[in-house]
N, C-alpha and C. Protein backbone atom coordinates (compact mmCIF):
# COMPACT_ATOMS: atom_id res chain seq x y z
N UNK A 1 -78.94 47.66 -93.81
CA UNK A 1 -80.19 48.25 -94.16
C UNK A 1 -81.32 47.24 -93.99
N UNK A 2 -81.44 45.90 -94.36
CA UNK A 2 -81.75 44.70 -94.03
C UNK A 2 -82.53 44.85 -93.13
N UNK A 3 -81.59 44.59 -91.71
CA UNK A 3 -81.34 44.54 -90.44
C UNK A 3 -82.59 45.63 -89.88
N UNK A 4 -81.80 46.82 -90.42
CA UNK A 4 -82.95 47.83 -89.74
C UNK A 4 -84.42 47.91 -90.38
N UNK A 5 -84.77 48.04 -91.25
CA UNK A 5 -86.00 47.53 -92.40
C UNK A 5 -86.88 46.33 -91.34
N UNK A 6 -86.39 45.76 -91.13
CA UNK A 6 -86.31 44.79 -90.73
C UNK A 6 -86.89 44.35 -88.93
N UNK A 7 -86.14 45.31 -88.32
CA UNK A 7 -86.39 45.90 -86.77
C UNK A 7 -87.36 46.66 -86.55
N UNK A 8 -87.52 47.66 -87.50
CA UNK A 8 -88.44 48.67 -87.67
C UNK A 8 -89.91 47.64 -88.38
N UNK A 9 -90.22 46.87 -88.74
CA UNK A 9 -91.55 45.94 -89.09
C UNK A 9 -91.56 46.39 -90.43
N UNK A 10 -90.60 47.04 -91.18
CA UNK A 10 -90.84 47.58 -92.86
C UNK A 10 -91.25 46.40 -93.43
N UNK A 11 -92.50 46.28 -94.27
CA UNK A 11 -91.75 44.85 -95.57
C UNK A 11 -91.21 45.94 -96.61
N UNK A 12 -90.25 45.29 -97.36
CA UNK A 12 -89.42 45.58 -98.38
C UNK A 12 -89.44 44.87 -99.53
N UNK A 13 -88.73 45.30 -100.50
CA UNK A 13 -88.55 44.45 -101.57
C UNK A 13 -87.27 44.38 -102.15
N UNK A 14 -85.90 43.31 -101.74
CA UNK A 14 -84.63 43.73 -102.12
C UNK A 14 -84.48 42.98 -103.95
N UNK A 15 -84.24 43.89 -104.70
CA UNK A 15 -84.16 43.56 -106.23
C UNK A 15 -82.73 43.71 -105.77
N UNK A 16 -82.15 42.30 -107.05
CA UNK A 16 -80.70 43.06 -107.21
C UNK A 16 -80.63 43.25 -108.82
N UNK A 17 -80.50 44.49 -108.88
CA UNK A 17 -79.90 45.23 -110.50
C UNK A 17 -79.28 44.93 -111.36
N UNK A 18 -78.08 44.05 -110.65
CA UNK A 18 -76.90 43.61 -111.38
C UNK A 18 -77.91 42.32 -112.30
N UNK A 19 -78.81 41.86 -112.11
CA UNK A 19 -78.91 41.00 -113.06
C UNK A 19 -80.78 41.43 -113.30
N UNK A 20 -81.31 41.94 -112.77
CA UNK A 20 -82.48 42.45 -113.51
C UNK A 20 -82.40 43.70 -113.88
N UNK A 21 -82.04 44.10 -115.44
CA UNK A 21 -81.95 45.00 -116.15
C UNK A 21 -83.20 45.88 -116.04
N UNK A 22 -84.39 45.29 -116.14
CA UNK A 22 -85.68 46.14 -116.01
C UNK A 22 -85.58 46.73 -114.76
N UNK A 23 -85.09 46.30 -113.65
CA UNK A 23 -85.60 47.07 -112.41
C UNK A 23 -84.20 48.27 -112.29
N UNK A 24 -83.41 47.63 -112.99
CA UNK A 24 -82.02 48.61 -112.96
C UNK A 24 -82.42 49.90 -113.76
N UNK A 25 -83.32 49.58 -114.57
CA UNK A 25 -83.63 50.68 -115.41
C UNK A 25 -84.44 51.55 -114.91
N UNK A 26 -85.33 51.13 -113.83
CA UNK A 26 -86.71 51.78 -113.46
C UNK A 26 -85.91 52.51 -111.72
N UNK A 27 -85.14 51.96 -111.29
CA UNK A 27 -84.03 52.86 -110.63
C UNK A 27 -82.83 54.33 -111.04
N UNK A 28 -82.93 53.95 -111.81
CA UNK A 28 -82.10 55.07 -112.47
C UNK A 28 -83.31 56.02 -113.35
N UNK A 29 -84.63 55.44 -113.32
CA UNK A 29 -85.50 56.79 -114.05
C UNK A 29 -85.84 57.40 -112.53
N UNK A 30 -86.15 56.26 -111.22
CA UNK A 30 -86.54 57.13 -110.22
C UNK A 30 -85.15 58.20 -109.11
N UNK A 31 -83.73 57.51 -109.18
CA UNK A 31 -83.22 58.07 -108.59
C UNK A 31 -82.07 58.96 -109.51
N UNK A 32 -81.95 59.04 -110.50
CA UNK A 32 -81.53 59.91 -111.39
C UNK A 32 -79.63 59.06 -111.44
N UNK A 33 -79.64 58.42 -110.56
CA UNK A 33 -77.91 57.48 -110.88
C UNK A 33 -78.33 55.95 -110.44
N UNK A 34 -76.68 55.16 -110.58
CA UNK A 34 -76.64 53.94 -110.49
C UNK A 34 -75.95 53.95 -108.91
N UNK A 35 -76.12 54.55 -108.08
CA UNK A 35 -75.51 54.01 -106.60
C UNK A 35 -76.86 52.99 -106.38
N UNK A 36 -75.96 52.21 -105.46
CA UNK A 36 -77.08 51.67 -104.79
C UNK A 36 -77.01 51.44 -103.16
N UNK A 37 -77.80 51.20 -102.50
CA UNK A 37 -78.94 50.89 -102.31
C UNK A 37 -79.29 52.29 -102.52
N UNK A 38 -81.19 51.95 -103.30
CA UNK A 38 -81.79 53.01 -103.87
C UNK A 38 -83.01 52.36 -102.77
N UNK A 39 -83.73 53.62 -101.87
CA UNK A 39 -84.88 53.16 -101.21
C UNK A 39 -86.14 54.40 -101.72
N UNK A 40 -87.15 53.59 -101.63
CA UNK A 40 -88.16 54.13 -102.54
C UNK A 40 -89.28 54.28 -101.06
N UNK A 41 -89.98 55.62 -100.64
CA UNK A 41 -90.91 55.52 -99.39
C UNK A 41 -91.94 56.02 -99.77
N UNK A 42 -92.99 55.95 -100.10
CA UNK A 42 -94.39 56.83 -100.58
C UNK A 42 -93.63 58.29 -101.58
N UNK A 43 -93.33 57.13 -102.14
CA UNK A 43 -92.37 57.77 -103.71
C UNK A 43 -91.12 58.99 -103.32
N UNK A 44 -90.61 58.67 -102.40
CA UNK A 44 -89.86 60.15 -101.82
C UNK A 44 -88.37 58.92 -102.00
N UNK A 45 -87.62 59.36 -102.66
CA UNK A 45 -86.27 58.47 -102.77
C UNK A 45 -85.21 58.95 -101.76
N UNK A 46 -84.79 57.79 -101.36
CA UNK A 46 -83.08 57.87 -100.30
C UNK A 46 -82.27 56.86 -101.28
N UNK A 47 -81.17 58.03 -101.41
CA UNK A 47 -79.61 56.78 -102.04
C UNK A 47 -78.78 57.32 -101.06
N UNK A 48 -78.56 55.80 -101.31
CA UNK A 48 -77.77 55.21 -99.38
C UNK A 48 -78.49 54.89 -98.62
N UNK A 49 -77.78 54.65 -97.32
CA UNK A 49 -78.58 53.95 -96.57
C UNK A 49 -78.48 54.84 -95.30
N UNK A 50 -79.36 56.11 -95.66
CA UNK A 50 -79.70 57.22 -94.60
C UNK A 50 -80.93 57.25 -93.27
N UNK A 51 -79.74 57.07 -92.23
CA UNK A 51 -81.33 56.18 -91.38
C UNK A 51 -81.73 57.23 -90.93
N UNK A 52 -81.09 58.76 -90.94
CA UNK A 52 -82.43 59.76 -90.25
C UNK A 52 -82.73 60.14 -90.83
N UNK A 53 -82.79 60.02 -92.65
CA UNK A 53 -83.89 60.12 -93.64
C UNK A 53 -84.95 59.57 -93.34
N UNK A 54 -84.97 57.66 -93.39
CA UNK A 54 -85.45 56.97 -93.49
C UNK A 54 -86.28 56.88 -91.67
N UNK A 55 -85.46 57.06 -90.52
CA UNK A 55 -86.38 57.23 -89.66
C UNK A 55 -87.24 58.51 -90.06
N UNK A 56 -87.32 59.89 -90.72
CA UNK A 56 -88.26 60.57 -90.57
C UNK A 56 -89.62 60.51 -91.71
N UNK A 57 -89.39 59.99 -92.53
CA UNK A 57 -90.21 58.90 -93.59
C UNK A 57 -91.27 57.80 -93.01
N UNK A 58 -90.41 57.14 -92.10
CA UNK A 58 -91.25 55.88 -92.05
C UNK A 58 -91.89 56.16 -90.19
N UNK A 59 -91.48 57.92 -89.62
CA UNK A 59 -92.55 57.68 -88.62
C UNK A 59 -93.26 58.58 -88.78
């Protein structure tokens, strides 16, 4: 996900959950569970790492 984020000119912001409780918390109010990767696009959520979500989002 990285990788493509990444290829595509996204900036991102990778939190990891497992040890920041606040952002773990503010993931699970926006995506309703604990899977992760949780991606956040002009507030429209993808869990997983769905790239023809995420390609039709980010063109």
């Amino acid at each position: 996900m990285k990788e493509y984020l990444t290829k595509k000119g996204v900036a991102y912001r990778d939190v990891n959950v497992a040890v920041d409780r606040a952002a773990a918390h503010e993931m699970v109010q926006k995506s309703g569970q604990m899977g992760v990767p949780v991606i956040v696009v002009d507030d429209k959520v993808v869990i997983g790492f769905d790239q023809k979500e995420l390609d039709r989002l980010l063109n």
